[in-house]
N, C-alpha and C. Protein backbone atom coordinates (compact mmCIF):
# COMPACT_ATOMS: atom_id res chain seq x y z
N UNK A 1 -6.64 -11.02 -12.14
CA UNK A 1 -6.82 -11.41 -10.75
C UNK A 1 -6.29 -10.30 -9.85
N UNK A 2 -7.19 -9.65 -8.63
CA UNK A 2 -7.06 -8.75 -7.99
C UNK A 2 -6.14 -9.59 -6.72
N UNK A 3 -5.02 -8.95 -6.45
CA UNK A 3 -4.15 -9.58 -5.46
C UNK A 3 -4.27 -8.33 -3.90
N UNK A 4 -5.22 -9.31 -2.80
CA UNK A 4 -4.48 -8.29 -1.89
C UNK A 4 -3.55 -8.25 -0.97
N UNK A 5 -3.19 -7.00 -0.77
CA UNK A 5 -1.65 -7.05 0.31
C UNK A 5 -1.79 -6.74 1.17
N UNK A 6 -2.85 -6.73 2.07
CA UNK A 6 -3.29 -6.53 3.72
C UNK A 6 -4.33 -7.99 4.21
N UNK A 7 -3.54 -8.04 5.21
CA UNK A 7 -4.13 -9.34 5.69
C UNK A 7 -4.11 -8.97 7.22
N UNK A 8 -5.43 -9.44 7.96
CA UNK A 8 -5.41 -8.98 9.62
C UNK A 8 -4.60 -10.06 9.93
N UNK A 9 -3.28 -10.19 10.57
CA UNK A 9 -2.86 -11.44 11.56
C UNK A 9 -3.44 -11.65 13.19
N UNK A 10 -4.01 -12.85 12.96
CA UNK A 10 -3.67 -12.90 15.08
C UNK A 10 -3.28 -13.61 15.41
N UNK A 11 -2.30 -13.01 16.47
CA UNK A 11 -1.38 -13.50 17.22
C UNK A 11 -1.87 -14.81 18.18
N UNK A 12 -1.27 -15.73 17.82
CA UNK A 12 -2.04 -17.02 18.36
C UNK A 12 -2.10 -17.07 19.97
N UNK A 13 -0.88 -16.19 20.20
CA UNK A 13 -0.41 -16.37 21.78
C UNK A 13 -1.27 -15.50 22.72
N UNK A 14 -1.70 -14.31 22.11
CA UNK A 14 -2.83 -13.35 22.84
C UNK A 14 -3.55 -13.03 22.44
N UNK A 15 -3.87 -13.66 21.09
CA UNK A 15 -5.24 -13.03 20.04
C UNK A 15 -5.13 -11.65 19.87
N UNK A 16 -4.05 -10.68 20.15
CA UNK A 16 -3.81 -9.33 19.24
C UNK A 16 -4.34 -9.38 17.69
N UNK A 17 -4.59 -8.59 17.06
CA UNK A 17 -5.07 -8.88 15.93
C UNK A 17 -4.81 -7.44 15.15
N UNK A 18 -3.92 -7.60 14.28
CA UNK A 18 -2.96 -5.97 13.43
C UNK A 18 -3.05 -6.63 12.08
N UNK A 19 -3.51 -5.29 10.98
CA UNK A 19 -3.68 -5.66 9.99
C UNK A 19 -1.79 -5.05 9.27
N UNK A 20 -2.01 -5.96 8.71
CA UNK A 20 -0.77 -5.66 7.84
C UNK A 20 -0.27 -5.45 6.53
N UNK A 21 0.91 -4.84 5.51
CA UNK A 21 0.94 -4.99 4.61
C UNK A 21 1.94 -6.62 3.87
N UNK A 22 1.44 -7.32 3.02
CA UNK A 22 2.12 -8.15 2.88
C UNK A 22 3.00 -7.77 1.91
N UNK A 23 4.38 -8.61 1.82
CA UNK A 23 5.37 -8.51 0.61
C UNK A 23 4.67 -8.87 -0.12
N UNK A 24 5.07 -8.66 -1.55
CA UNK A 24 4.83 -9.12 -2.90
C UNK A 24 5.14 -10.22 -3.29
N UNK A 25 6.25 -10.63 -3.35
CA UNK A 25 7.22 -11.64 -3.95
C UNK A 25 7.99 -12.42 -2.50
N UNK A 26 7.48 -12.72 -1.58
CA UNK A 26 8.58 -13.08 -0.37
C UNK A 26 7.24 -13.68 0.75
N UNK A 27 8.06 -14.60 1.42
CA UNK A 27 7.21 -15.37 2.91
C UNK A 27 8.02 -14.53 3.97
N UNK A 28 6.67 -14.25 4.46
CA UNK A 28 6.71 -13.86 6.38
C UNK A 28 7.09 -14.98 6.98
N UNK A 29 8.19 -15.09 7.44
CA UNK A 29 8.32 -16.37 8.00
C UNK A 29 8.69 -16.25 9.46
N UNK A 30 8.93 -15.46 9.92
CA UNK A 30 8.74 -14.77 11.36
C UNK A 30 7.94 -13.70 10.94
N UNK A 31 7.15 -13.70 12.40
CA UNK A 31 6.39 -12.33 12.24
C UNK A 31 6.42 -11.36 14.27
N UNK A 32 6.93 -10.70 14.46
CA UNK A 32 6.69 -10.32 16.18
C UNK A 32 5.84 -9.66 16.11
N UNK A 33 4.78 -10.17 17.33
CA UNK A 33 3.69 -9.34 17.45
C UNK A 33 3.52 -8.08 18.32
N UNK A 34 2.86 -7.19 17.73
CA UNK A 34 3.50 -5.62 18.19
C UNK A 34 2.69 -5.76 20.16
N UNK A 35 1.79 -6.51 20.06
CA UNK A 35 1.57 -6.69 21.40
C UNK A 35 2.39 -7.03 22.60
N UNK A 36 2.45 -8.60 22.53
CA UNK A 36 3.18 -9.31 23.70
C UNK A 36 4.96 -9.48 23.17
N UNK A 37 4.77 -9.38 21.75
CA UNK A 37 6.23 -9.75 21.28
C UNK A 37 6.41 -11.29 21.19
N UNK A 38 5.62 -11.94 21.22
CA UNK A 38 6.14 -12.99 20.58
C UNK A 38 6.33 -13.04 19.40
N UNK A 39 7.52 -14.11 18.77
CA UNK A 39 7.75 -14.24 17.62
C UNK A 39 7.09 -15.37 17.36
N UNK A 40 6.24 -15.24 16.15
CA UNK A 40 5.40 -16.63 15.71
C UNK A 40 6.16 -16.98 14.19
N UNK A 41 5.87 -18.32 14.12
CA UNK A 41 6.30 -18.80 13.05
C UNK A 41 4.85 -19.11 12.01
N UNK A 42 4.84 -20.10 10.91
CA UNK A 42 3.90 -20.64 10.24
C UNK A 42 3.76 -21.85 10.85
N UNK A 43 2.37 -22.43 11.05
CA UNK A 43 2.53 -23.67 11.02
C UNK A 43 3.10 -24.78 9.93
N UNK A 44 2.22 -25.87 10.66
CA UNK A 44 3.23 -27.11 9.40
C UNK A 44 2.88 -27.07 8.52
N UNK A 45 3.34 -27.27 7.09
CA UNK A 45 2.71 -27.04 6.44
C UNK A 45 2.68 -26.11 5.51
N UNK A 46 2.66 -24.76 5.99
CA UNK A 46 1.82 -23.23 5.54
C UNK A 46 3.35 -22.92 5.52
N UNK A 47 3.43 -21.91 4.01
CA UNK A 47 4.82 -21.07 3.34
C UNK A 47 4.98 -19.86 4.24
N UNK A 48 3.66 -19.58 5.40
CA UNK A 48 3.91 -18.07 6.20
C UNK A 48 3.45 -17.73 7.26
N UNK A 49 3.93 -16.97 8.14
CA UNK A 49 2.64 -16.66 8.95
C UNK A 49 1.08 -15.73 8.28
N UNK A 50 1.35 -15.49 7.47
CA UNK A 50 0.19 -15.04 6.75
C UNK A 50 -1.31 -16.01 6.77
N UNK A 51 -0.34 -16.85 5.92
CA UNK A 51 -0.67 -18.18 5.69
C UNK A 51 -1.25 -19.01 6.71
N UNK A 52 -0.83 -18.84 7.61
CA UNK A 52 -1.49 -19.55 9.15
C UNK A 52 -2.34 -18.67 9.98
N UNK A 53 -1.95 -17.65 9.84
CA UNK A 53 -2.25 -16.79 11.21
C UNK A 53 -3.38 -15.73 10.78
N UNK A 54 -3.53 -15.54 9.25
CA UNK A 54 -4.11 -14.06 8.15
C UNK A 54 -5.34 -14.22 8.06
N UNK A 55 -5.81 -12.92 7.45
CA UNK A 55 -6.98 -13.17 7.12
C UNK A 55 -6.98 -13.56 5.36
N UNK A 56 -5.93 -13.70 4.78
CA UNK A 56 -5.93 -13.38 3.72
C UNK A 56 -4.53 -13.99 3.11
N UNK A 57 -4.24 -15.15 2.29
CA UNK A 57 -2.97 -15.77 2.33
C UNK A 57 -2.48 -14.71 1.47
N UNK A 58 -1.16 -15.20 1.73
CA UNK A 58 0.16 -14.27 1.22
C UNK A 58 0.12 -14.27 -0.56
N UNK A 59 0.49 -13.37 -1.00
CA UNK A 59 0.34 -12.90 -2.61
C UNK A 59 1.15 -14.05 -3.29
N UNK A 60 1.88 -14.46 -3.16
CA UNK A 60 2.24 -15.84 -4.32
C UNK A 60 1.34 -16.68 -4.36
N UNK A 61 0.81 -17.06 -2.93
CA UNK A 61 -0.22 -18.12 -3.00
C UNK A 61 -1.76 -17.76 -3.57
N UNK A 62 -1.90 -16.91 -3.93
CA UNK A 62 -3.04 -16.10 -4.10
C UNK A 62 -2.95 -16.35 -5.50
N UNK A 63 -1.56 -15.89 -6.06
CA UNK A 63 -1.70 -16.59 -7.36
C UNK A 63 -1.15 -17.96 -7.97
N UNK A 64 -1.68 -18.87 -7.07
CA UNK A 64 -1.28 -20.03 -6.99
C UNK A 64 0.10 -20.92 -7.26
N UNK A 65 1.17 -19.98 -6.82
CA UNK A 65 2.84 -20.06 -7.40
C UNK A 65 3.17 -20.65 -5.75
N UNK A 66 4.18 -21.29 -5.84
CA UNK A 66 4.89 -21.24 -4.41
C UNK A 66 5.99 -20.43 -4.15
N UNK A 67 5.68 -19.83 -2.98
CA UNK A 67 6.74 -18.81 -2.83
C UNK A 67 8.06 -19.27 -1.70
N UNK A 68 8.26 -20.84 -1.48
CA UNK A 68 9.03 -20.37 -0.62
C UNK A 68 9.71 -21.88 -1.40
């Protein structure tokens, strides 16, 4: 299984949209957006902002483990 580690986030608060590298082994659980600076969290629910906000969930979940 091909795991990837770039996921576009957008920023819910201004729709900025920055691709990023994800950790391996670990949840984004704050993320500040290089735009306005808000700090976003995950929603309910979701182990990340990856996870909520990505184009692409975060690498534990990808391989179906929980990471947080």
């Amino acid at each position: 299984m091909d795991i990837q580690l770039k996921s576009t986030i957008t920023c819910p608060a201004c729709h900025f949209q920055q691709e990023e590298t994800m950790p391996e082994n670990a949840c984004s659980f704050f993320y500040e957006c290089s735009n306005c600076k808000a700090v976003i969290k995950p929603l309910p629910g979701d182990c990340c902002v990856f996870c909520s906000y990505g184009t692409v969930n975060c690498p534990p979940e990808q391989k179906g483990e929980k990471c947080c």
